[in-house]
Protein backbone atom coordinates (compact mmCIF):
# COMPACT_ATOMS: atom_id res chain seq x y z
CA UNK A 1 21.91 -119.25 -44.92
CA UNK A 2 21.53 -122.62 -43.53
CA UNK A 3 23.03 -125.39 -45.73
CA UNK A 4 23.39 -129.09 -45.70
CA UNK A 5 26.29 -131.76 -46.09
CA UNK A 6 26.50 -135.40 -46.50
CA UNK A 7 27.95 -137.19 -44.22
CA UNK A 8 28.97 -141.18 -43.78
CA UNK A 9 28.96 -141.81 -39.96
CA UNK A 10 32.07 -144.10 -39.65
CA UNK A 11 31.35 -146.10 -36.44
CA UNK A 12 27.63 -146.93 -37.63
CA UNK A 13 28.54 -146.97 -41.62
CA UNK A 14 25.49 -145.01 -42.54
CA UNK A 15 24.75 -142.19 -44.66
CA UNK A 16 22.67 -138.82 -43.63
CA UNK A 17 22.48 -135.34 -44.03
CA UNK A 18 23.33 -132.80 -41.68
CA UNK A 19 23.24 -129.00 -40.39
CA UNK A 20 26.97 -127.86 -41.83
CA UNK A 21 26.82 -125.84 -38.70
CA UNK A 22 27.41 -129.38 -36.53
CA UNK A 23 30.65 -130.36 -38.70
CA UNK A 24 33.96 -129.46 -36.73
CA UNK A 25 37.00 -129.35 -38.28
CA UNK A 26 39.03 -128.62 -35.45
CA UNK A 27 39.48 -125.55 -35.85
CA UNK A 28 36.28 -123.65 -35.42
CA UNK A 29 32.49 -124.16 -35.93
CA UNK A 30 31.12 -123.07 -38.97
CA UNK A 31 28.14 -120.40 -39.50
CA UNK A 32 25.13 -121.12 -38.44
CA UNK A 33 23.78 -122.40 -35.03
CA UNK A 34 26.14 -124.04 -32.71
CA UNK A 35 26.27 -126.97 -31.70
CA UNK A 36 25.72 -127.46 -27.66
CA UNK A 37 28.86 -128.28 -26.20
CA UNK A 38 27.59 -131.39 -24.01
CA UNK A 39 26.64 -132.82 -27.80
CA UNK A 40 28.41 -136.17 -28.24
CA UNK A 41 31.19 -136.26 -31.24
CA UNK A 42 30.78 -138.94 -33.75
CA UNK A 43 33.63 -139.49 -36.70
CA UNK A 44 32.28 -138.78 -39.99
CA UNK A 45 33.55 -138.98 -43.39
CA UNK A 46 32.54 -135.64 -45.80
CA UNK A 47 31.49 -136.36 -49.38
CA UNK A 48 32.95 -134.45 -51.69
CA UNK A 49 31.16 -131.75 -53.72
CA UNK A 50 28.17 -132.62 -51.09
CA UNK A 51 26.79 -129.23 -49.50
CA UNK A 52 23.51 -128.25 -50.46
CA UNK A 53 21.40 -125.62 -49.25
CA UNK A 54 18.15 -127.60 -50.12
CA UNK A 55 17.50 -130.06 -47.00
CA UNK A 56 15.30 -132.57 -49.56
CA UNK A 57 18.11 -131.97 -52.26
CA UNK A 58 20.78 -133.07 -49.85
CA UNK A 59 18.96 -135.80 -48.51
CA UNK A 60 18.10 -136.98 -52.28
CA UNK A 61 22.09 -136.89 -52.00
CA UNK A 62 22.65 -138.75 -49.05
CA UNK A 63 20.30 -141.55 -50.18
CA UNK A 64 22.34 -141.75 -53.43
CA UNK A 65 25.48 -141.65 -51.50
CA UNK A 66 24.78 -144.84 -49.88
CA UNK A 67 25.61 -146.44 -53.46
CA UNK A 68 28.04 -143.99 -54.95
CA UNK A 69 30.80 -142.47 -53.63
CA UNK A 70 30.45 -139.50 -55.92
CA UNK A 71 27.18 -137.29 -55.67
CA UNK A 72 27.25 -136.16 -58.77
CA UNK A 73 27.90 -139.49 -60.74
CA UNK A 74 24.91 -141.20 -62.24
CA UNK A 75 23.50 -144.72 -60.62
CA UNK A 76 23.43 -147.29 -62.95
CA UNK A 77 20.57 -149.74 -63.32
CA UNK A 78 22.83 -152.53 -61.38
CA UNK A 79 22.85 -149.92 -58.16
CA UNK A 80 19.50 -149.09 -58.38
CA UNK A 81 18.43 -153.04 -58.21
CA UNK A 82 21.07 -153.97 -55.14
CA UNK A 83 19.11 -151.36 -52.96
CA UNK A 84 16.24 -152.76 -53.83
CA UNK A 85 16.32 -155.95 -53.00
């Protein structure tokens, strides 16, 4: 089954969701399809609680995740109106 996580990219400070298959943790690549080994490695930060294995779910997520740092908190009014704007 082919699930999704969020992810913050630390170098460019953005938020997205990705294959699980492309996180490593150093010690082996999850299920799924590999990655290519010439694929450039970026640092990333894992949200917690934040694999899904709905891609539209998980990017719902990731957009939410860009305000929260807890996926399954609610976003207030205020949070809603600062990405707005």
């Amino acid at each position: 089954m082919l699930t999704w996580t969020v992810v913050k990219f630390l170098e460019e400070n953005s938020v997205e969701a990705i294959p699980t298959s492309w996180i490593n943790n150093n010690k082996s690549i999850r299920k799924n399809q590999n990655p290519d080994i010439n694929w450039p490695l970026y640092g990333v930060t894992i949200f917690r609680n934040s694999t899904y294995d709905n891609y539209i779910l998980a990017r719902e997520k990731a957009k939410k995740a860009e305000n929260v740092s807890d996926l399954n908190s609610e976003i207030s009014s205020n949070e809603e109106n600062k990405k707005k704007v």
